[in-house]
N, C-alpha and C. Protein backbone atom coordinates (compact mmCIF):
# COMPACT_ATOMS: atom_id res chain seq x y z
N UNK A 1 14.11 14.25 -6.26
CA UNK A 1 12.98 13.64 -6.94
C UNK A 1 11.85 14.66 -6.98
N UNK A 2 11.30 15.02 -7.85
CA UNK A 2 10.94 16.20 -8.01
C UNK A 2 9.10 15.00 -8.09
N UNK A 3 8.04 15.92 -8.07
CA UNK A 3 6.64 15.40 -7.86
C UNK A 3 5.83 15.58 -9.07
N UNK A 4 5.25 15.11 -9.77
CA UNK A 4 4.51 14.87 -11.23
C UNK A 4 3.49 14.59 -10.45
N UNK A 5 2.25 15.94 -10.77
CA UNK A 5 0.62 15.73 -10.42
C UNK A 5 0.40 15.89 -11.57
N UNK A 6 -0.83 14.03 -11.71
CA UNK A 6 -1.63 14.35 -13.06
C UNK A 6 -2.74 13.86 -12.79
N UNK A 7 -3.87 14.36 -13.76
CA UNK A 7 -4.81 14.01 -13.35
C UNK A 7 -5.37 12.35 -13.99
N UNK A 8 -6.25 11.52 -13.76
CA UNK A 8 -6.55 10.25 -14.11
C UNK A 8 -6.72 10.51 -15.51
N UNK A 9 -7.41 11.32 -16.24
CA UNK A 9 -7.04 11.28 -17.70
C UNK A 9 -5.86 11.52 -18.36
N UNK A 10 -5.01 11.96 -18.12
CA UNK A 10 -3.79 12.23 -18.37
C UNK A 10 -3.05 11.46 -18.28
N UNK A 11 -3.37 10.67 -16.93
CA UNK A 11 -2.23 9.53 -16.70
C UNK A 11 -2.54 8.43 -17.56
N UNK A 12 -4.04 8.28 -17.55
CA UNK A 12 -4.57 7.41 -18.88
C UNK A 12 -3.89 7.63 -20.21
N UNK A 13 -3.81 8.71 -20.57
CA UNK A 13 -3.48 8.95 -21.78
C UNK A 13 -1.84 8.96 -22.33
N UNK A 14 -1.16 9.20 -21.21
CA UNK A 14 0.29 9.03 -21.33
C UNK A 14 0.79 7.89 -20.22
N UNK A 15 -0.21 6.78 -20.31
CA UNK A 15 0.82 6.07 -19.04
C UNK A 15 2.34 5.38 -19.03
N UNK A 16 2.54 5.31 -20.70
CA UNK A 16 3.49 4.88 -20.82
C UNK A 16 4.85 5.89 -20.51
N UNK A 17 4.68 7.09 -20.70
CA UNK A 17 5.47 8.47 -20.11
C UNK A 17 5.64 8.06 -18.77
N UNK A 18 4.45 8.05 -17.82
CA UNK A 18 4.88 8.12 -16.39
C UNK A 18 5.42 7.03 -15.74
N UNK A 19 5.30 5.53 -16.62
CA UNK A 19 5.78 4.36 -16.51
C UNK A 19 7.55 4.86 -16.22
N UNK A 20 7.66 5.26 -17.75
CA UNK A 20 9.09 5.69 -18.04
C UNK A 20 10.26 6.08 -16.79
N UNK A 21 9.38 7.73 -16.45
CA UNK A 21 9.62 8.43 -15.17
C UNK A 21 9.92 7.53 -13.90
N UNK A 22 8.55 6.86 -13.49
CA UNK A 22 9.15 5.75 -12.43
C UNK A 22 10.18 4.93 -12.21
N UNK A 23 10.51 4.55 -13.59
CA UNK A 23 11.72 3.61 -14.11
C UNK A 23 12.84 4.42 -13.39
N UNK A 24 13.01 6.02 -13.78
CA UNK A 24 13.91 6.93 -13.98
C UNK A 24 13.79 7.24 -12.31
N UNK A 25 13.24 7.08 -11.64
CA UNK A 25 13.04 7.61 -9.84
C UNK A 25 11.90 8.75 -9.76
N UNK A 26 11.33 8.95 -10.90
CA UNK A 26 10.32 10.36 -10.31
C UNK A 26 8.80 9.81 -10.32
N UNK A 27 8.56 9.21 -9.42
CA UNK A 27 6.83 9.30 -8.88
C UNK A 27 6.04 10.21 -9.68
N UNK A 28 4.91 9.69 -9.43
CA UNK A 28 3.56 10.27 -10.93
C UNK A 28 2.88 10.60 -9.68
N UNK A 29 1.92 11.68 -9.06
CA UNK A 29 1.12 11.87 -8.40
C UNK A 29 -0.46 11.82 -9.12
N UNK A 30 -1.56 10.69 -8.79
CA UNK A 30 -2.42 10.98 -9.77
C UNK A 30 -3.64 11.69 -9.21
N UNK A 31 -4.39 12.13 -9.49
CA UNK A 31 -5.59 13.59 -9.14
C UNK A 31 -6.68 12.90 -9.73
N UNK A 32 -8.04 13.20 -8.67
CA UNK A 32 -9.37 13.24 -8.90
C UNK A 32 -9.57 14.17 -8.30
N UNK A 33 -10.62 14.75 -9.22
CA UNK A 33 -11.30 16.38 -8.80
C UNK A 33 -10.40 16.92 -8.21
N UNK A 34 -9.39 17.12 -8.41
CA UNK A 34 -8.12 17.77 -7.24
C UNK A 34 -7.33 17.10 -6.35
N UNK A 35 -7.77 16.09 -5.75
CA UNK A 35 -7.08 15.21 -4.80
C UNK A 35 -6.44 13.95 -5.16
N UNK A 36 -5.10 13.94 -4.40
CA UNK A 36 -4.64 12.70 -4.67
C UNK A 36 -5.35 11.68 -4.38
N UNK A 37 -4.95 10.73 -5.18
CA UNK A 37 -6.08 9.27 -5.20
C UNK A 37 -4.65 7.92 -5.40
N UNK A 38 -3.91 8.29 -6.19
CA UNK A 38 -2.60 7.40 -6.06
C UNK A 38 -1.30 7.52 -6.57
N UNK A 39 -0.92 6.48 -7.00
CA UNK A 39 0.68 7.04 -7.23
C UNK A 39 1.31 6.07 -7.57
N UNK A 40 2.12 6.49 -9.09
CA UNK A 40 2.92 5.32 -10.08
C UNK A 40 4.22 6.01 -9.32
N UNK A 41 4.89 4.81 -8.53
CA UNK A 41 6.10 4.70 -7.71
C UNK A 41 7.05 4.37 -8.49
N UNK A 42 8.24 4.07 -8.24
CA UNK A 42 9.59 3.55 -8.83
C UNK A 42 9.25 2.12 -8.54
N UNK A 43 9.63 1.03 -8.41
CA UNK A 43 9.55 0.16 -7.97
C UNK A 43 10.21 -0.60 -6.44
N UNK A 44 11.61 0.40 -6.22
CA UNK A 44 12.80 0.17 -5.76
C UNK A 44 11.48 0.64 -4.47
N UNK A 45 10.84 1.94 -4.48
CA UNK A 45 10.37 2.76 -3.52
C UNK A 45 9.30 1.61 -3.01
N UNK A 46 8.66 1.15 -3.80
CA UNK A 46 7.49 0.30 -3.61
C UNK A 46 8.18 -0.52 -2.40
N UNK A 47 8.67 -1.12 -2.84
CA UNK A 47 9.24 -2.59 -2.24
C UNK A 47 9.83 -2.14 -0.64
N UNK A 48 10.66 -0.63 -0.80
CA UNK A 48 10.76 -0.38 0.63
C UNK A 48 9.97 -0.18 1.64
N UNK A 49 8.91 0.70 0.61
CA UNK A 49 7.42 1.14 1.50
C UNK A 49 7.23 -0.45 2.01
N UNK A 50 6.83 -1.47 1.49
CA UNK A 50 6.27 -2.24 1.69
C UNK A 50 7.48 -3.49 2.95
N UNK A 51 8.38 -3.34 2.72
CA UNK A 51 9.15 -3.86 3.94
C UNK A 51 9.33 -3.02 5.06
N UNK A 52 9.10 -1.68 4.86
CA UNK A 52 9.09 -0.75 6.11
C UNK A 52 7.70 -1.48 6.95
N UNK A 53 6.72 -1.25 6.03
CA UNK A 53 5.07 -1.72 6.90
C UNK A 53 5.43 -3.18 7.36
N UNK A 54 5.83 -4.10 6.75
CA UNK A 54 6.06 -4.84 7.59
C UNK A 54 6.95 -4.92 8.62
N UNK A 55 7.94 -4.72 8.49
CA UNK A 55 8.84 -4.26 9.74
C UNK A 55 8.16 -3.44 11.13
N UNK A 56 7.54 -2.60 11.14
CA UNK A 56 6.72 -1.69 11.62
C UNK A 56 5.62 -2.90 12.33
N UNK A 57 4.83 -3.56 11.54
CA UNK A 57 3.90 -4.78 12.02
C UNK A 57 4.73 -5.35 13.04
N UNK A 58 5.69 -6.37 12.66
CA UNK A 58 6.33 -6.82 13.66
C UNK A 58 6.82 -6.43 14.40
N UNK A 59 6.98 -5.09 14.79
CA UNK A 59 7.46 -4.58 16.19
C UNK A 59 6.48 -4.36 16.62
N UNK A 60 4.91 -3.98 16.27
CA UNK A 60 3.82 -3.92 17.32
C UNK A 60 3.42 -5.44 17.54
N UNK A 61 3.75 -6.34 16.93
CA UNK A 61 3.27 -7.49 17.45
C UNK A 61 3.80 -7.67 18.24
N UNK A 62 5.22 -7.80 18.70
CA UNK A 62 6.43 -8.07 19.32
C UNK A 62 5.83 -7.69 20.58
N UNK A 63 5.59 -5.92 20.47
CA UNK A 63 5.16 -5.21 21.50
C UNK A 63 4.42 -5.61 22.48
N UNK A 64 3.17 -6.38 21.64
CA UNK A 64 1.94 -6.82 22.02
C UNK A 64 2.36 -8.38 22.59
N UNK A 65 3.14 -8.87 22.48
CA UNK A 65 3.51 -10.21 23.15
C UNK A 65 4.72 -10.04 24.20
N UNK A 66 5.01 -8.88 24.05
CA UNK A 66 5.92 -8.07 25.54
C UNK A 66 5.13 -7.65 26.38
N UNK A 67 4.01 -7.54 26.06
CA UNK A 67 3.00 -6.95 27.36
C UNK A 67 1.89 -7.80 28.26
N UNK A 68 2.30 -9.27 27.45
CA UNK A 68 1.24 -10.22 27.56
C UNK A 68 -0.13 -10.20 27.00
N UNK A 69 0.19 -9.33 25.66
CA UNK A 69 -1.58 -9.10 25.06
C UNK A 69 -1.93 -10.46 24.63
N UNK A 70 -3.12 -10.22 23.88
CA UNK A 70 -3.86 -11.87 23.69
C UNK A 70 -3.37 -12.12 22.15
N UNK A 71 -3.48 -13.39 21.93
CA UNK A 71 -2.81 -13.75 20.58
C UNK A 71 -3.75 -15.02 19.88
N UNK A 72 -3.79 -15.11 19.34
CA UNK A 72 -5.23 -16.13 18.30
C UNK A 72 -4.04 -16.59 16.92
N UNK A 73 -4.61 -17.74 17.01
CA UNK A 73 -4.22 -18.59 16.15
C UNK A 73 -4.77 -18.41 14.58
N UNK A 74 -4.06 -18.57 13.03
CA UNK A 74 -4.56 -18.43 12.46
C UNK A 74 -5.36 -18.69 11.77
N UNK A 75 -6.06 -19.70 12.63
CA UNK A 75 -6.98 -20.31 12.01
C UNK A 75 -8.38 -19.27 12.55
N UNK A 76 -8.29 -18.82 13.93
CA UNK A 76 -9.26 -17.58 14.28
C UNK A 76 -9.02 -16.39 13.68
N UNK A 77 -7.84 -15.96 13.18
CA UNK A 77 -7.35 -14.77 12.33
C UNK A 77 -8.60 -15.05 11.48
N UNK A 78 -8.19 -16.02 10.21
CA UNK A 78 -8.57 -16.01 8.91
C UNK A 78 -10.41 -16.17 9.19
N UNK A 79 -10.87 -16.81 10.45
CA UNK A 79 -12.11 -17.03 10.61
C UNK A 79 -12.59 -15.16 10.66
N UNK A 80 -12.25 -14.42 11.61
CA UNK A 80 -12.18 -13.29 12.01
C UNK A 80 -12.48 -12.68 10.60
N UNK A 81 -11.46 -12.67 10.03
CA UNK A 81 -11.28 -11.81 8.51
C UNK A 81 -12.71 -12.05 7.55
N UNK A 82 -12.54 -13.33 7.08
CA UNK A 82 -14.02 -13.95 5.94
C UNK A 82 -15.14 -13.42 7.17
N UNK A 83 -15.41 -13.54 8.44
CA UNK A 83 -16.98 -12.81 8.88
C UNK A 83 -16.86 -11.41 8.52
N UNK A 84 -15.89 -10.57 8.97
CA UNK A 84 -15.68 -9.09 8.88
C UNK A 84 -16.32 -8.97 7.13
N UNK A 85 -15.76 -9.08 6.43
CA UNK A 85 -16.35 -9.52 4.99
C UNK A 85 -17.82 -9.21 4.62
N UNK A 86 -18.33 -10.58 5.39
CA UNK A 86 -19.94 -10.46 5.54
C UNK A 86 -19.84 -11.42 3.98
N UNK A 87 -19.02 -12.36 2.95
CA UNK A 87 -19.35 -12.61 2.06
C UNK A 87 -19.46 -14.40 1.96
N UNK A 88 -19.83 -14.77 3.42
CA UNK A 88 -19.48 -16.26 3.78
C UNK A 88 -18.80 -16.71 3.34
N UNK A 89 -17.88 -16.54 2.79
CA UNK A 89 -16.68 -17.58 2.85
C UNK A 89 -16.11 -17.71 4.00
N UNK A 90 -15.51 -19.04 4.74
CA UNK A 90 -15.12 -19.85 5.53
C UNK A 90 -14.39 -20.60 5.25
């Protein structure tokens, strides 16, 4: 799988090209001022990335309830989350 850096106008301008590519397995690398900023994936890749992180979650939780860490209900989760926010919702 070879790496496609483009920059945000470019990718603007041909997104349907790098759409294509993803389809095909080759990742779009996209550039601001030089630096990566994101990335048109395959889809197949997406979905692993995204079951790896969870997988990964649940073994530190696991971890964390093997050691006797503290654990909150989600109703204090979601309270936790909307203050962090700062946008009152509750």
């Amino acid at each position: 799988m070879s790496e496609n850096a483009v920059t945000v106008r470019e990718a603007r301008a041909h997104l349907a090209d790098h759409i294509n590519r993803a389809e095909q397995g080759a990742p779009t690398i996209i550039t601001r001022n030089g630096a990566p900023v994101a990335a048109l994936v395959p889809i197949a890749d997406f979905n692993a990335l995204e079951q790896a992180a969870d997988e990964l979650l649940a073994r530190e939780a696991e971890a964390v309830l093997a050691e006797g860490g503290p654990t909150v209900t989600m109703a204090e989760l979601l309270a936790d989350l909307f203050s962090e926010r700062g946008d009152g919702a509750a």
